[in-house]
N, C-alpha and C. Protein backbone atom coordinates (compact mmCIF):
# COMPACT_ATOMS: atom_id res chain seq x y z
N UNK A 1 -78.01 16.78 67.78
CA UNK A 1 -79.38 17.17 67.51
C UNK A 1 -79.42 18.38 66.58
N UNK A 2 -78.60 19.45 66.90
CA UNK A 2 -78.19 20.25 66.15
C UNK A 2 -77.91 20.43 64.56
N UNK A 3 -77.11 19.37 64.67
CA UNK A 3 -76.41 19.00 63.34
C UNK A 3 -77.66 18.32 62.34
N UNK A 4 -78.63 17.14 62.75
CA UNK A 4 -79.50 16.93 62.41
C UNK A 4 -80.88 18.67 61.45
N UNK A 5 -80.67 19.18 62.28
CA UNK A 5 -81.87 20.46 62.31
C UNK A 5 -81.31 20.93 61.17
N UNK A 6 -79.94 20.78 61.14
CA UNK A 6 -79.18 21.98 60.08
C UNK A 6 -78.91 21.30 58.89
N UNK A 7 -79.01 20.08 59.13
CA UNK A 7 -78.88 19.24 57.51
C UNK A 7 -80.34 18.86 57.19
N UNK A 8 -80.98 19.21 57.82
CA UNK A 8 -83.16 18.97 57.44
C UNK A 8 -82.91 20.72 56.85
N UNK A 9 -82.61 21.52 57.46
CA UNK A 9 -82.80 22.36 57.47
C UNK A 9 -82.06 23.05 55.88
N UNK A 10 -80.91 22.29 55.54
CA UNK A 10 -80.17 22.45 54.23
C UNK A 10 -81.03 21.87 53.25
N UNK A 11 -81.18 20.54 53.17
CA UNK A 11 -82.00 19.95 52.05
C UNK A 11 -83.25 20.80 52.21
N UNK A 12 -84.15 21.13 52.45
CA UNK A 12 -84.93 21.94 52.48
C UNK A 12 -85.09 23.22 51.21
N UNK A 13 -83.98 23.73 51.88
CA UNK A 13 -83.67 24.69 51.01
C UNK A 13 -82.75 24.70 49.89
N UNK A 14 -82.13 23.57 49.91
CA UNK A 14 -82.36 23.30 48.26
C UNK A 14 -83.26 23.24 47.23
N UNK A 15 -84.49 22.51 47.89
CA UNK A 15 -85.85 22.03 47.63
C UNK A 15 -86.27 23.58 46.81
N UNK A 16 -86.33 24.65 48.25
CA UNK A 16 -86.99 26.10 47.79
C UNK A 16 -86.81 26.38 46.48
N UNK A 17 -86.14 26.96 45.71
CA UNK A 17 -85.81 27.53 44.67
C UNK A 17 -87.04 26.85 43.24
N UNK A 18 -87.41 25.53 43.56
CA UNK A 18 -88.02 24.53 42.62
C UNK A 18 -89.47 25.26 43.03
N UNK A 19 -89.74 25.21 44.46
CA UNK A 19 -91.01 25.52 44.85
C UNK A 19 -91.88 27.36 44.22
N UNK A 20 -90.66 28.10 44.26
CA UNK A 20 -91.50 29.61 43.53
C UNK A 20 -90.05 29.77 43.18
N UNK A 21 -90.91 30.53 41.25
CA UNK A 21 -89.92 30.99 40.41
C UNK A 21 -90.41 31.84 39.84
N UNK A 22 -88.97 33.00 39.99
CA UNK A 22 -89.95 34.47 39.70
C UNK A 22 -89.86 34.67 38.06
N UNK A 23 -90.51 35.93 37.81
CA UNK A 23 -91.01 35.06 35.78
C UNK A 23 -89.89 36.19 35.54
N UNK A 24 -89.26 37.61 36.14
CA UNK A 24 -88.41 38.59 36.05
C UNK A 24 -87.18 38.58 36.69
N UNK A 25 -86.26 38.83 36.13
CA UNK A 25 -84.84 39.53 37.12
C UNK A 25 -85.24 40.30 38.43
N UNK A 26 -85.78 41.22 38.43
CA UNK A 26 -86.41 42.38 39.28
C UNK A 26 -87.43 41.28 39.89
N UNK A 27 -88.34 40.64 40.07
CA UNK A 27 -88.75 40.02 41.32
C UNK A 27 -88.16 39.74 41.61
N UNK A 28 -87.30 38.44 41.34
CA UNK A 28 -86.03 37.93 41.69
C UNK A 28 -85.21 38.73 42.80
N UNK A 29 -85.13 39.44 42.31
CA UNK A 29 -83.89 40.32 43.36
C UNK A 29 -84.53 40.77 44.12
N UNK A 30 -85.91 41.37 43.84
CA UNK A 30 -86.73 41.39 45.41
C UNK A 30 -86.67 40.50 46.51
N UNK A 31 -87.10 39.43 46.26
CA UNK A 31 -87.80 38.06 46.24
C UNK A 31 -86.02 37.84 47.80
N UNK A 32 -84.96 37.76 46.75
CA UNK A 32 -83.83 37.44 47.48
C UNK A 32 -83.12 38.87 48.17
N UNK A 33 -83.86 39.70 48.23
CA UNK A 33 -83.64 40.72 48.77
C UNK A 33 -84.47 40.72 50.41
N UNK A 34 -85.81 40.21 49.90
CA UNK A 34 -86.25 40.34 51.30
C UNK A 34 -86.45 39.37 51.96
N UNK A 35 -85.29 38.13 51.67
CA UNK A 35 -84.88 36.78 52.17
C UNK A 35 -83.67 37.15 53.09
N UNK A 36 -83.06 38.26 52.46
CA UNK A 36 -81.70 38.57 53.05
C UNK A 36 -81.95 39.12 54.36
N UNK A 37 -83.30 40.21 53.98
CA UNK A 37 -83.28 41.30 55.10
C UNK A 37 -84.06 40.60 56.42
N UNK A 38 -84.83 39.11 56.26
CA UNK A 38 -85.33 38.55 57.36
C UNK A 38 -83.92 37.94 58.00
N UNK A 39 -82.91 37.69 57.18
CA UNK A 39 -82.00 36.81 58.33
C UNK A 39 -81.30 38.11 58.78
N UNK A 40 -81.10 39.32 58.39
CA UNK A 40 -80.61 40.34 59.28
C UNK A 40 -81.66 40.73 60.61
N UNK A 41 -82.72 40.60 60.13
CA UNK A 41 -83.51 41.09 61.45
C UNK A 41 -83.64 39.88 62.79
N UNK A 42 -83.16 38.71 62.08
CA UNK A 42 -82.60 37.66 63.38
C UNK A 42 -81.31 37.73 63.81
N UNK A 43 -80.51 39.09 62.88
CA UNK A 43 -78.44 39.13 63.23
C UNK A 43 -78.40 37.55 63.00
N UNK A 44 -78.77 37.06 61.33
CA UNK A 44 -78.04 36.06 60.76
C UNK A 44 -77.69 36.03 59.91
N UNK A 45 -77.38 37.16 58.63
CA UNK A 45 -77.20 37.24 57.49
C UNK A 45 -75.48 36.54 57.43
N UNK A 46 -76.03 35.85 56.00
CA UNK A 46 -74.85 35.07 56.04
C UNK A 46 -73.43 36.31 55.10
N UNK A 47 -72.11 36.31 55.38
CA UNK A 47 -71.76 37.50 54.59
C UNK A 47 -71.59 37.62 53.24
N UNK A 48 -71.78 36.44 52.44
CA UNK A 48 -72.02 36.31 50.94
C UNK A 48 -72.90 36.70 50.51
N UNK A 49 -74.22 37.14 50.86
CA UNK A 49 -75.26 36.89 49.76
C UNK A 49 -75.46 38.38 49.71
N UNK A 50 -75.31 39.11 50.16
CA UNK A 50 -75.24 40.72 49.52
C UNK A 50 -74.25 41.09 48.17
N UNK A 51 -73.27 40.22 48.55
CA UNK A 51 -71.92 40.15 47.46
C UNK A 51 -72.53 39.15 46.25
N UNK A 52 -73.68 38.55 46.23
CA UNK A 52 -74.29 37.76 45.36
C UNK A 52 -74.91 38.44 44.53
N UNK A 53 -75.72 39.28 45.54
CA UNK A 53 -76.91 40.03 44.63
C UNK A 53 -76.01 41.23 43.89
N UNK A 54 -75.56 41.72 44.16
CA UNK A 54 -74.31 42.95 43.45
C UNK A 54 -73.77 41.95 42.14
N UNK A 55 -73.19 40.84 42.43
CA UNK A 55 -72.55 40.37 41.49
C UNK A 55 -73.21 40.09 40.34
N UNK A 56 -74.98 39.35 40.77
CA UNK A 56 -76.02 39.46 39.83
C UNK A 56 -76.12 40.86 38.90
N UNK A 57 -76.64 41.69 39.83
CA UNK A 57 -77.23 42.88 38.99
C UNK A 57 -76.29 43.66 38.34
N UNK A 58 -74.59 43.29 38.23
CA UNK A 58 -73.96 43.65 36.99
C UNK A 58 -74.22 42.83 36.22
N UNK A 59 -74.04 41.21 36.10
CA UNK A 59 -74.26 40.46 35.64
C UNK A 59 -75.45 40.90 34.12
N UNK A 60 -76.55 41.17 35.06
CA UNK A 60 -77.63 41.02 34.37
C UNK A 60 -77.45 42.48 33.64
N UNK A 61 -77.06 43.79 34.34
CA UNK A 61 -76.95 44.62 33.21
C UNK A 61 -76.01 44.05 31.75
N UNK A 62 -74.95 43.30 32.26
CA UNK A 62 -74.08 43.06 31.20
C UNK A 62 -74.68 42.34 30.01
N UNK A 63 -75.77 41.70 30.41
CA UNK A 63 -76.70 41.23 29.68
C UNK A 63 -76.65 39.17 29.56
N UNK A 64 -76.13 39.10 30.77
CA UNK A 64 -75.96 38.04 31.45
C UNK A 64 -77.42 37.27 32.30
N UNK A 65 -78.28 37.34 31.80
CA UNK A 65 -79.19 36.86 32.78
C UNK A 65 -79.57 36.17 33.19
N UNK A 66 -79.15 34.68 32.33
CA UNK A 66 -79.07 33.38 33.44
C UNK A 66 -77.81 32.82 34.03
N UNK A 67 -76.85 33.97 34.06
CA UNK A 67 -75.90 33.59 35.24
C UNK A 67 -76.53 34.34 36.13
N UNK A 68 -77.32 35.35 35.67
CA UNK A 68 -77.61 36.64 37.61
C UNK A 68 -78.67 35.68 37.72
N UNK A 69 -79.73 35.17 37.36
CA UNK A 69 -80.69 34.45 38.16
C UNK A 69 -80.34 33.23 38.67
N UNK A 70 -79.39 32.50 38.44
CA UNK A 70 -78.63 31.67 39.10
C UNK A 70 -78.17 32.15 40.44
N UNK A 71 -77.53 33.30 40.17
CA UNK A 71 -76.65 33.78 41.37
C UNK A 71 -77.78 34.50 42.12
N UNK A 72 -78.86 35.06 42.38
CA UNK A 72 -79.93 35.65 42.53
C UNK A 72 -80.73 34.57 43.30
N UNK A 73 -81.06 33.33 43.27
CA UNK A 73 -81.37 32.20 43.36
C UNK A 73 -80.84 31.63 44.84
N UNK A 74 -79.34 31.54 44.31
CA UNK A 74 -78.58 31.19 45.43
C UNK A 74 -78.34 32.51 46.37
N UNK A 75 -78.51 33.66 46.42
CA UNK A 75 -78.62 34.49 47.54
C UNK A 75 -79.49 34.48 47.97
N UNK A 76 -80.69 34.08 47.32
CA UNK A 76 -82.55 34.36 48.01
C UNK A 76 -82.11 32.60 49.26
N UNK A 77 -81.53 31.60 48.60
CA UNK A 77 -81.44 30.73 49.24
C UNK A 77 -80.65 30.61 50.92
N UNK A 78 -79.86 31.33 50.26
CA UNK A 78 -78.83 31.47 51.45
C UNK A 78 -79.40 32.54 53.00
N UNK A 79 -80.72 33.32 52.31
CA UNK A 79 -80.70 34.28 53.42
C UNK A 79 -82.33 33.24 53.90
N UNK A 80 -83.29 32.29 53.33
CA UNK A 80 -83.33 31.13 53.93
C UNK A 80 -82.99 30.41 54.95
N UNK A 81 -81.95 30.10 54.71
CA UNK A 81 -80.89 29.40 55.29
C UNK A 81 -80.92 29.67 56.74
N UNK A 82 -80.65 31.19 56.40
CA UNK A 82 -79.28 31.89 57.36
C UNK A 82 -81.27 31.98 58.43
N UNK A 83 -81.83 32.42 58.14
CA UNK A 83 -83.21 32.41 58.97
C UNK A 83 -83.20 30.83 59.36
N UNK A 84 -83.43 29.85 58.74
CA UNK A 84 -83.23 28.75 59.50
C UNK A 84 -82.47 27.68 60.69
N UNK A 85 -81.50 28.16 60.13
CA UNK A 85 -80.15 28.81 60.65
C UNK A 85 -80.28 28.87 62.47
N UNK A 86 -80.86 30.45 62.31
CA UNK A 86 -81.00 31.07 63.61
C UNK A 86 -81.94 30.23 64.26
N UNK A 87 -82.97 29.90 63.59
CA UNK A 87 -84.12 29.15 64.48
C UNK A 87 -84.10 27.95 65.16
N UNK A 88 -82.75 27.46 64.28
CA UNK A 88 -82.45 26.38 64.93
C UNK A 88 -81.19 26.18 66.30
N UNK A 89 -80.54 27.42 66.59
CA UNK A 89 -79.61 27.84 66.98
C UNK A 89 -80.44 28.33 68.13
């Protein structure tokens, strides 16, 4: 039953990212910033996606910015997740 919740619960959030797109870098990293900080306040943060957003925002200083909103993307996703995650747990 479990396993079910968590693979509804994956495609889903694949889905997200299509549903709101931020028009800046800086929402963006908000955006997956305070995705991160809801699955910490359930003690579910997954341990990649802090190491995501860091990896972005050199990225994007380097002047890389559709690899950091890629990677920016997939951390906002992951702390998603990691909230869905718990709820289903």
């Amino acid at each position: 039953m479990k396993y079910h919740a968590l693979i509804a619960t994956f495609s889903l959030g694949l889905l997200a990212p299509l549903g709101v797109q931020a028009s800046t870098f800086d929402e963006a990293y908000k955006q997956a910033s305070l995705e991160i900080d809801k699955a910490k306040a359930v003690n579910y943060e997954w341990r990649d996606s802090r190491k995501l957003l860091k990896k972005a925002e050199k990225l994007h200083k380097e002047g890389k910015t559709d690899k950091a909103m890629k990677l920016v993307a997939k951390a906002r996703e992951q702390g998603q997740l990691a909230v869905l995650q718990a709820e289903a747990q």
